[in-house]
PDB file of N, CA and C in Angstrom:
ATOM      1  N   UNK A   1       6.143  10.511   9.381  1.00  0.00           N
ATOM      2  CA  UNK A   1       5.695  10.768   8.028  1.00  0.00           C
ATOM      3  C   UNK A   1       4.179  10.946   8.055  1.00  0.00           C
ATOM      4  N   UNK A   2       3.657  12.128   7.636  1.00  0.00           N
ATOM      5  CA  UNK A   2       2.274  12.258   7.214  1.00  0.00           C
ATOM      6  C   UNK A   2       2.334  12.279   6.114  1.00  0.00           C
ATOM      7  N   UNK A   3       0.775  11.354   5.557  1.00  0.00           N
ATOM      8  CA  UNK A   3       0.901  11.439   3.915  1.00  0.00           C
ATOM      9  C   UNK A   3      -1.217  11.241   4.084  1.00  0.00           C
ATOM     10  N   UNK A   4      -1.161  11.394   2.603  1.00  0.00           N
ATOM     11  CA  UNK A   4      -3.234  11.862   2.751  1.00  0.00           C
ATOM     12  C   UNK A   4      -3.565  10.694   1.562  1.00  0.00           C
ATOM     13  N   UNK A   5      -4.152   9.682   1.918  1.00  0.00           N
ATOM     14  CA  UNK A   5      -4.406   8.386   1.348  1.00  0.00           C
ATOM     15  C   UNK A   5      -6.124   8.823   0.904  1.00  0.00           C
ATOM     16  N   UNK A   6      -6.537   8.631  -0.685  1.00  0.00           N
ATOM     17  CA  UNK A   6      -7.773   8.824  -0.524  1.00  0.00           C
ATOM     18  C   UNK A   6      -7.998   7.223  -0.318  1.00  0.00           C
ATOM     19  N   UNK A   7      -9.549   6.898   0.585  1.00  0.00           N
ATOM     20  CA  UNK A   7      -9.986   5.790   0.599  1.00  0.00           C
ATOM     21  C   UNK A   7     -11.360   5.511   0.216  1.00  0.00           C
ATOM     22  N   UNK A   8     -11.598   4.363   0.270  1.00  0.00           N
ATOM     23  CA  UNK A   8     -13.070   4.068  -0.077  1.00  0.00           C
ATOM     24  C   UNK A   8     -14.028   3.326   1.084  1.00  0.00           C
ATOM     25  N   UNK A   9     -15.176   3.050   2.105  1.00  0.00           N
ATOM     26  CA  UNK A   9     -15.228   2.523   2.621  1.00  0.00           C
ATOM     27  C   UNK A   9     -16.607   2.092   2.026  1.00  0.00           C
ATOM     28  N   UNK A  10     -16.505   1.093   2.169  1.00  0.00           N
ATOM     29  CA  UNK A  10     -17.817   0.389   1.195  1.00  0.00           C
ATOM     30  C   UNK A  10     -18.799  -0.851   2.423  1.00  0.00           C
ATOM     31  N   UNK A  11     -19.870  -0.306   2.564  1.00  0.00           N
ATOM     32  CA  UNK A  11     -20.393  -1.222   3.909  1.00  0.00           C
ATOM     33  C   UNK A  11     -21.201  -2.406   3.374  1.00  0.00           C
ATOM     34  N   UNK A  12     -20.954  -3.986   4.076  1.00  0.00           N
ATOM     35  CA  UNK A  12     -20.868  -5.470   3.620  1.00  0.00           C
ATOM     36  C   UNK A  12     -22.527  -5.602   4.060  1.00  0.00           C
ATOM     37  N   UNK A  13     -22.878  -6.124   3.429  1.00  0.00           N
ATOM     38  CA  UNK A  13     -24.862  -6.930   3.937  1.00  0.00           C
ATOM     39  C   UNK A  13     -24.801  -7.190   5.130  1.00  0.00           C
ATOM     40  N   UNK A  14     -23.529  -8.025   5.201  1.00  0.00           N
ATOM     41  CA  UNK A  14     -23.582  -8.693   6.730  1.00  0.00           C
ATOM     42  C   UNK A  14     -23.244  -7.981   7.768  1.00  0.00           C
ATOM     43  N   UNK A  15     -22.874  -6.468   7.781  1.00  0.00           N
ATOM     44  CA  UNK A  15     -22.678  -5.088   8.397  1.00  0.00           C
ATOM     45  C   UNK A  15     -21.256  -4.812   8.264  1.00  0.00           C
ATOM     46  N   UNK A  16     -20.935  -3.523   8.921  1.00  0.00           N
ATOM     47  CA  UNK A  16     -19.330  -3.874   8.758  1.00  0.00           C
ATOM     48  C   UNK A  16     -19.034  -3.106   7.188  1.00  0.00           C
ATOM     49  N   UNK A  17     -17.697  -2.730   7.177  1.00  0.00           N
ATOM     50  CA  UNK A  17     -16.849  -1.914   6.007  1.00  0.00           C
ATOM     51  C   UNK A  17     -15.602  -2.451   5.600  1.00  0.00           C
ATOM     52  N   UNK A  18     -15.826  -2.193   4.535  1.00  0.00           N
ATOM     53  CA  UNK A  18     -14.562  -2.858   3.666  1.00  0.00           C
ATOM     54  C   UNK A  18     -13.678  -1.633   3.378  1.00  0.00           C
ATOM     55  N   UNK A  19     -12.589  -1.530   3.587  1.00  0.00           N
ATOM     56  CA  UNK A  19     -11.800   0.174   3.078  1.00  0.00           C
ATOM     57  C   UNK A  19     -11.069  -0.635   2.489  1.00  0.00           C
ATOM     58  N   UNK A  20     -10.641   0.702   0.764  1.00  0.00           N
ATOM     59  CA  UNK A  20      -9.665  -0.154   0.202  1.00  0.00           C
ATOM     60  C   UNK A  20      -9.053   1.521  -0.713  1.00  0.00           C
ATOM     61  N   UNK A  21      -8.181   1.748  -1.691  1.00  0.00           N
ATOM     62  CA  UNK A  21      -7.276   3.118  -1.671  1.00  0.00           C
ATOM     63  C   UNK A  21      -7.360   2.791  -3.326  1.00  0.00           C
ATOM     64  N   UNK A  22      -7.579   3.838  -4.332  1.00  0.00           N
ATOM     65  CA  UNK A  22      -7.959   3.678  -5.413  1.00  0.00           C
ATOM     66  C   UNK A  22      -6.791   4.150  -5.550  1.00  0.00           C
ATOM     67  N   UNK A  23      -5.920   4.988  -4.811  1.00  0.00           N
ATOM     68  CA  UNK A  23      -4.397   5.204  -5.371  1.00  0.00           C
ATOM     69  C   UNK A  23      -3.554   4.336  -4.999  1.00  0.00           C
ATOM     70  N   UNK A  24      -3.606   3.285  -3.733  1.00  0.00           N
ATOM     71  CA  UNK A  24      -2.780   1.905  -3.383  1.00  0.00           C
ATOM     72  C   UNK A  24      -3.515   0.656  -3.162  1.00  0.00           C
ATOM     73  N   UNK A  25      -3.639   0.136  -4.488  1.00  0.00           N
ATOM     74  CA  UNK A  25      -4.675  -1.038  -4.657  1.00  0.00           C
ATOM     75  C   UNK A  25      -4.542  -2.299  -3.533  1.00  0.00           C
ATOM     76  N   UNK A  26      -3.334  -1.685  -3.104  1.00  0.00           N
ATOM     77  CA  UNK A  26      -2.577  -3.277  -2.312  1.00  0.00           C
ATOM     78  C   UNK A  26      -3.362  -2.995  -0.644  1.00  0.00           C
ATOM     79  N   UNK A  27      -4.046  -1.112  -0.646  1.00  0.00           N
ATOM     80  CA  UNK A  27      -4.456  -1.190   0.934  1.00  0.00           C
ATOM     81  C   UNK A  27      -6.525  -1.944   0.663  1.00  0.00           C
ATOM     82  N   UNK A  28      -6.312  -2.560   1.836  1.00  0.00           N
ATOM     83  CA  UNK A  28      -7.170  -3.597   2.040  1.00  0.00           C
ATOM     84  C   UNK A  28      -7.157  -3.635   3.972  1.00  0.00           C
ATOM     85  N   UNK A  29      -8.618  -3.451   4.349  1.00  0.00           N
ATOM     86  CA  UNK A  29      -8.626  -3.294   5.521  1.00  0.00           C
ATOM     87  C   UNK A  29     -10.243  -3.033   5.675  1.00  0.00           C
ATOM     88  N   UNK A  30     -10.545  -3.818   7.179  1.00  0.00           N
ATOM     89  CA  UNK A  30     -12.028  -3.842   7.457  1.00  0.00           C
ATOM     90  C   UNK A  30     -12.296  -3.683   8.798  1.00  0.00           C
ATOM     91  N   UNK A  31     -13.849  -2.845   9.244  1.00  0.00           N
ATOM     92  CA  UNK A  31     -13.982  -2.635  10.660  1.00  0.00           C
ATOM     93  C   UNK A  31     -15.261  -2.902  10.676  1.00  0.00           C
ATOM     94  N   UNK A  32     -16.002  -2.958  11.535  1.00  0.00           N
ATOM     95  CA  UNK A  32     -17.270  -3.427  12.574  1.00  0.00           C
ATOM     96  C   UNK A  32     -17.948  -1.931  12.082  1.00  0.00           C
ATOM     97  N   UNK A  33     -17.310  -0.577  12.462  1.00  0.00           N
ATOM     98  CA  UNK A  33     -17.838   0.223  12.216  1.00  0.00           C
ATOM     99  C   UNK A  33     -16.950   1.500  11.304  1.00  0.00           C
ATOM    100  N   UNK A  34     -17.119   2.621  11.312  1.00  0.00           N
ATOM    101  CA  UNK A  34     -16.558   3.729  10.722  1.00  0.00           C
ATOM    102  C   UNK A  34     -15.843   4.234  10.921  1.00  0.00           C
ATOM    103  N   UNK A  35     -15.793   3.886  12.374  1.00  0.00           N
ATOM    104  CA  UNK A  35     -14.400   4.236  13.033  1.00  0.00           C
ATOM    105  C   UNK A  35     -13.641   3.263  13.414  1.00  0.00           C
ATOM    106  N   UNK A  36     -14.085   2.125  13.881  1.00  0.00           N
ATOM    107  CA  UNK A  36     -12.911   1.396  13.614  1.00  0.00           C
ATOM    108  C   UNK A  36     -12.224   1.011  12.145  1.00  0.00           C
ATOM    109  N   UNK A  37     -12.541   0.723  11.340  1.00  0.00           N
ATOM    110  CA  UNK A  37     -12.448   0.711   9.589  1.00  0.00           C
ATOM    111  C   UNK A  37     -11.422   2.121   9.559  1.00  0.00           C
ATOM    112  N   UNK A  38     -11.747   3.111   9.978  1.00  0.00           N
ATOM    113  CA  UNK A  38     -10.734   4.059   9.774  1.00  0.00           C
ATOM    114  C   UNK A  38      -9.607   4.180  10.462  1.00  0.00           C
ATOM    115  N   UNK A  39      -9.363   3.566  11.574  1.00  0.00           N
ATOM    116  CA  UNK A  39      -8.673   3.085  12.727  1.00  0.00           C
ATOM    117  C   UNK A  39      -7.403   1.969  12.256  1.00  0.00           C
ATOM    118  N   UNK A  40      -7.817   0.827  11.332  1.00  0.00           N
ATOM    119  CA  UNK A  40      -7.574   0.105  10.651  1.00  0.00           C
ATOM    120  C   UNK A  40      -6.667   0.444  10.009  1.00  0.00           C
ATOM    121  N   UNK A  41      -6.966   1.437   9.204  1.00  0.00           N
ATOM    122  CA  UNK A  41      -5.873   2.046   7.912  1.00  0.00           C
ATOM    123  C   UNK A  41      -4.595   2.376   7.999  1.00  0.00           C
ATOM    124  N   UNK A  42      -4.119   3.005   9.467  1.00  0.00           N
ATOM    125  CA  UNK A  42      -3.121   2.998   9.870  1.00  0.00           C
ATOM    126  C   UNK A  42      -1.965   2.093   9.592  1.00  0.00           C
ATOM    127  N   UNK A  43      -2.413   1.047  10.339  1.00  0.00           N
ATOM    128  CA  UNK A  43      -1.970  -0.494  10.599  1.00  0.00           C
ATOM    129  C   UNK A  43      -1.879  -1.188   8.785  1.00  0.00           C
ATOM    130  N   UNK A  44      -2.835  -1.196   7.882  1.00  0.00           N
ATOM    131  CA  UNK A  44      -2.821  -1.226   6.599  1.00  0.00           C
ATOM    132  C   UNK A  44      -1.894  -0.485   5.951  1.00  0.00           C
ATOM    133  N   UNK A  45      -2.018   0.592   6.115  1.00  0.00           N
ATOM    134  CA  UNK A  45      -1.148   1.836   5.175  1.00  0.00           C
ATOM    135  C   UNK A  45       0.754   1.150   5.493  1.00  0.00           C
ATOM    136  N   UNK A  46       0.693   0.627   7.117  1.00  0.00           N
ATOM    137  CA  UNK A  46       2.150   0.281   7.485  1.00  0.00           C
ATOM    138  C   UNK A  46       2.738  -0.831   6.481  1.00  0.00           C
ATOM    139  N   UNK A  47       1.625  -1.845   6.300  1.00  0.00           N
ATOM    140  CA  UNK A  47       1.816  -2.857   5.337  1.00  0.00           C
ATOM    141  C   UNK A  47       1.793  -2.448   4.281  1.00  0.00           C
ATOM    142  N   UNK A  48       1.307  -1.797   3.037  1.00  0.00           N
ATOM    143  CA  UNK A  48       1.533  -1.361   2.113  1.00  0.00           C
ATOM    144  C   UNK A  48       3.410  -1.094   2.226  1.00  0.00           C
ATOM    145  N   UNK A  49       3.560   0.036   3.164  1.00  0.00           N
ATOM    146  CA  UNK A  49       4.958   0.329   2.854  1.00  0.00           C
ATOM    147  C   UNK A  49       5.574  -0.171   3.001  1.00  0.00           C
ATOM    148  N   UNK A  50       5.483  -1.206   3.612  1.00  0.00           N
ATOM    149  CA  UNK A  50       6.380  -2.313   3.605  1.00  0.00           C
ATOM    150  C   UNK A  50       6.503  -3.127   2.233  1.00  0.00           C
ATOM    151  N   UNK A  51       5.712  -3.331   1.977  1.00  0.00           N
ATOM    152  CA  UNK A  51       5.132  -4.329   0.569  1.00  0.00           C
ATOM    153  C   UNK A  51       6.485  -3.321  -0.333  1.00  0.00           C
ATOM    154  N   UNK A  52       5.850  -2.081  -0.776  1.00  0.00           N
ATOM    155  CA  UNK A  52       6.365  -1.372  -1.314  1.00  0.00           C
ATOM    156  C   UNK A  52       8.702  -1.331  -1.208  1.00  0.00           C
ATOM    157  N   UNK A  53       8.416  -1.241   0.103  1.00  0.00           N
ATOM    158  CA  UNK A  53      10.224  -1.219   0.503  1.00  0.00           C
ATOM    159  C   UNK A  53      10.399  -2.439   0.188  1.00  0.00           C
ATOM    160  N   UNK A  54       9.795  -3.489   0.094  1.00  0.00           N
ATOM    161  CA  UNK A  54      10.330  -4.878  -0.339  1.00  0.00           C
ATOM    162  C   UNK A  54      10.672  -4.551  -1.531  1.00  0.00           C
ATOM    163  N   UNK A  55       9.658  -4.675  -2.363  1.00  0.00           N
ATOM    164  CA  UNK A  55       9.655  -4.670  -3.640  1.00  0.00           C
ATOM    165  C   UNK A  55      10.438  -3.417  -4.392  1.00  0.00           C
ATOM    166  N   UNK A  56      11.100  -2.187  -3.706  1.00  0.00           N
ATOM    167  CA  UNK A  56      12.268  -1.483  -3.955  1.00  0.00           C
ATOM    168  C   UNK A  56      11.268  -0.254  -4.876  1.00  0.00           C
ATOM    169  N   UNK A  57      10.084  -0.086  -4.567  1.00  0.00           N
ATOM    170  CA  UNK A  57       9.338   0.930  -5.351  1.00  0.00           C
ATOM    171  C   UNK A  57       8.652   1.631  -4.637  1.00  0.00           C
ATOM    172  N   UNK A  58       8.875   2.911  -5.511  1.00  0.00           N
ATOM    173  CA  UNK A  58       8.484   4.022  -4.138  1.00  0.00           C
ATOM    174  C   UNK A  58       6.677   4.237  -4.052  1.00  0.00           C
ATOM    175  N   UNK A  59       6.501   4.637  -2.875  1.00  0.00           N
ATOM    176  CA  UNK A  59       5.363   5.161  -2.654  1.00  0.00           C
ATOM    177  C   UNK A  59       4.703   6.264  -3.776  1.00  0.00           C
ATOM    178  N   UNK A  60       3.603   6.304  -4.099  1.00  0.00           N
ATOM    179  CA  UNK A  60       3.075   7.630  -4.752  1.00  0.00           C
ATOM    180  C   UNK A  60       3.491   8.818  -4.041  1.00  0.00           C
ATOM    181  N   UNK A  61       3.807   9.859  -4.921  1.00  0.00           N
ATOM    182  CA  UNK A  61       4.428  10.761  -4.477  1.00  0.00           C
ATOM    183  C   UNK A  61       3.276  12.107  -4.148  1.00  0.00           C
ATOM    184  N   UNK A  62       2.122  11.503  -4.770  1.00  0.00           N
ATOM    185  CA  UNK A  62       0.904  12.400  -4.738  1.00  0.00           C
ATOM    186  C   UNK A  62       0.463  12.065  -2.939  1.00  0.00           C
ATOM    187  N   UNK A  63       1.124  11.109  -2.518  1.00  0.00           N
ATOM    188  CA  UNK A  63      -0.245  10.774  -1.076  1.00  0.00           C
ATOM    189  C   UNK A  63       0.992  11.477  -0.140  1.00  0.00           C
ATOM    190  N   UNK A  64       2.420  12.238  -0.146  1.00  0.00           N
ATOM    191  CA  UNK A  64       2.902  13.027   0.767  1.00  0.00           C
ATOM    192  C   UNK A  64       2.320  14.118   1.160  1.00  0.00           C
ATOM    193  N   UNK A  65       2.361  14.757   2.212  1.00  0.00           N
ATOM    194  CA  UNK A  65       1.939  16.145   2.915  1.00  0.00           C
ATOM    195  C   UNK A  65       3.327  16.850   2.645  1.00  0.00           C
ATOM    196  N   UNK A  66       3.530  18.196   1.904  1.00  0.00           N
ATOM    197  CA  UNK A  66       4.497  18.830   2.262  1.00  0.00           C
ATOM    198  C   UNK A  66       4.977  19.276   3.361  1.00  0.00           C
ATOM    199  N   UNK A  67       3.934  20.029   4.151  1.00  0.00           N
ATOM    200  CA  UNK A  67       4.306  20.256   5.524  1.00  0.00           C
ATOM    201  C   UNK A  67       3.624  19.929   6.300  1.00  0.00           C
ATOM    202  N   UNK A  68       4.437  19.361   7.547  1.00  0.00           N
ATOM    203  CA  UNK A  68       4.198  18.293   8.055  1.00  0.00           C
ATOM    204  C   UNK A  68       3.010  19.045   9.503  1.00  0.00           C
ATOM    205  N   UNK A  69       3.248  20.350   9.407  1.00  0.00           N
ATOM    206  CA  UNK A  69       2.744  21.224  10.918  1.00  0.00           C
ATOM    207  C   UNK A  69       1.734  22.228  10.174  1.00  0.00           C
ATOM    208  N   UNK A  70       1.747  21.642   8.497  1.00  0.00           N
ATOM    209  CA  UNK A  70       0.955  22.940   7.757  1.00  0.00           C
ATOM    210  C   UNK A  70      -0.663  22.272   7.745  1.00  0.00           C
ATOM    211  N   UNK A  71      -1.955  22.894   7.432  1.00  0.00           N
ATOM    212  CA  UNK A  71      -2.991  22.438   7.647  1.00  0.00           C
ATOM    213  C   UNK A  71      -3.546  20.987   6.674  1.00  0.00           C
ATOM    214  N   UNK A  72      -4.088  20.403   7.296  1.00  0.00           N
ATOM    215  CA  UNK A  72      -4.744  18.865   6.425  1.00  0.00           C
ATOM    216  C   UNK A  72      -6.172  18.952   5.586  1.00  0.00           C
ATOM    217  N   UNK A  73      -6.514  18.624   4.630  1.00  0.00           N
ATOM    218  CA  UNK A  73      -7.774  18.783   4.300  1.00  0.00           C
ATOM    219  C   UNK A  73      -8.068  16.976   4.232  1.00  0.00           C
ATOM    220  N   UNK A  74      -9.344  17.089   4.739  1.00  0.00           N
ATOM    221  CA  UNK A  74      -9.832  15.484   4.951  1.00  0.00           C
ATOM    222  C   UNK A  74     -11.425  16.335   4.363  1.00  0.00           C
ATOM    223  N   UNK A  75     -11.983  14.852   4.148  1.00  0.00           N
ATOM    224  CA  UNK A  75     -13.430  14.565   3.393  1.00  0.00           C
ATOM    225  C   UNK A  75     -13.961  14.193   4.264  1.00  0.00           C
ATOM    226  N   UNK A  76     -15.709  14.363   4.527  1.00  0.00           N
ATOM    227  CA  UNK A  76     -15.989  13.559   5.277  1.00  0.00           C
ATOM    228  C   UNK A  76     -17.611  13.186   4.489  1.00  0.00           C
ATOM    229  N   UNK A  77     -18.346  12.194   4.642  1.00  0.00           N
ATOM    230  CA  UNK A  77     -19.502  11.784   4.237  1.00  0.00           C
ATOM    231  C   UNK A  77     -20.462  11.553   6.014  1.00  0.00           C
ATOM    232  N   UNK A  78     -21.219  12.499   6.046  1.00  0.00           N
ATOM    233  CA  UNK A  78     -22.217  12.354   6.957  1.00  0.00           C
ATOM    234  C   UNK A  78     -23.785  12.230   6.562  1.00  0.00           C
ATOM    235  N   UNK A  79     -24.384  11.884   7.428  1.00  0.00           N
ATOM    236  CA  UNK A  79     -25.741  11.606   6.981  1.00  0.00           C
ATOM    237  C   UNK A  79     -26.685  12.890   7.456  1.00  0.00           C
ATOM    238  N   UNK A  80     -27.633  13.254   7.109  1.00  0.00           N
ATOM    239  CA  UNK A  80     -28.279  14.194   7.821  1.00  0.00           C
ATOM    240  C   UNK A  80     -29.538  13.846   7.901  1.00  0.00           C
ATOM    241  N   UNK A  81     -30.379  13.935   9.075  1.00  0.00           N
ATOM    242  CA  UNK A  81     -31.759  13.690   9.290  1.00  0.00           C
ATOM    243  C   UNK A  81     -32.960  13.847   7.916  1.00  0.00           C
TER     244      UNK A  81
END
């Protein structure tokens, strides 16, 4: 299953990112850096669906990919000199 989760990654004083999904309030997940934090989500996103199959309610139907081999659009936030 591919599906396109928007996220938020929000970086802590004490360094480090907090990611969390303004469309699945329940994903909650943190990394050292940007890539691990995004690395993370995976493993998060699994728990959500689980949460979700417990509780007998479906996933948002907005975060599926129709096709699964068709192209992805992702965001990215970079910094520039």
């Amino acid at each position: 299953m591919i599906v396109r989760i928007p996220i938020v990654l929000e970086p802590q004083p004490e360094g480090g990112y907090t990611v969390t999904s303004p469309l699945l309030p329940e994903l909650i997940t943190e990394g050292d850096t940007v890539g691990e934090a995004l690395a993370n989500v995976e493993d998060a996103f699994a728990a959500v669906a689980e949460i979700y199959e417990d509780r007998r309610q479906p996933l948002p139907r907005s975060i599926y990919v129709d096709e699964a081999n068709g192209p992805l659009s992702v965001e990215a936030i970079v910094s520039l000199p």
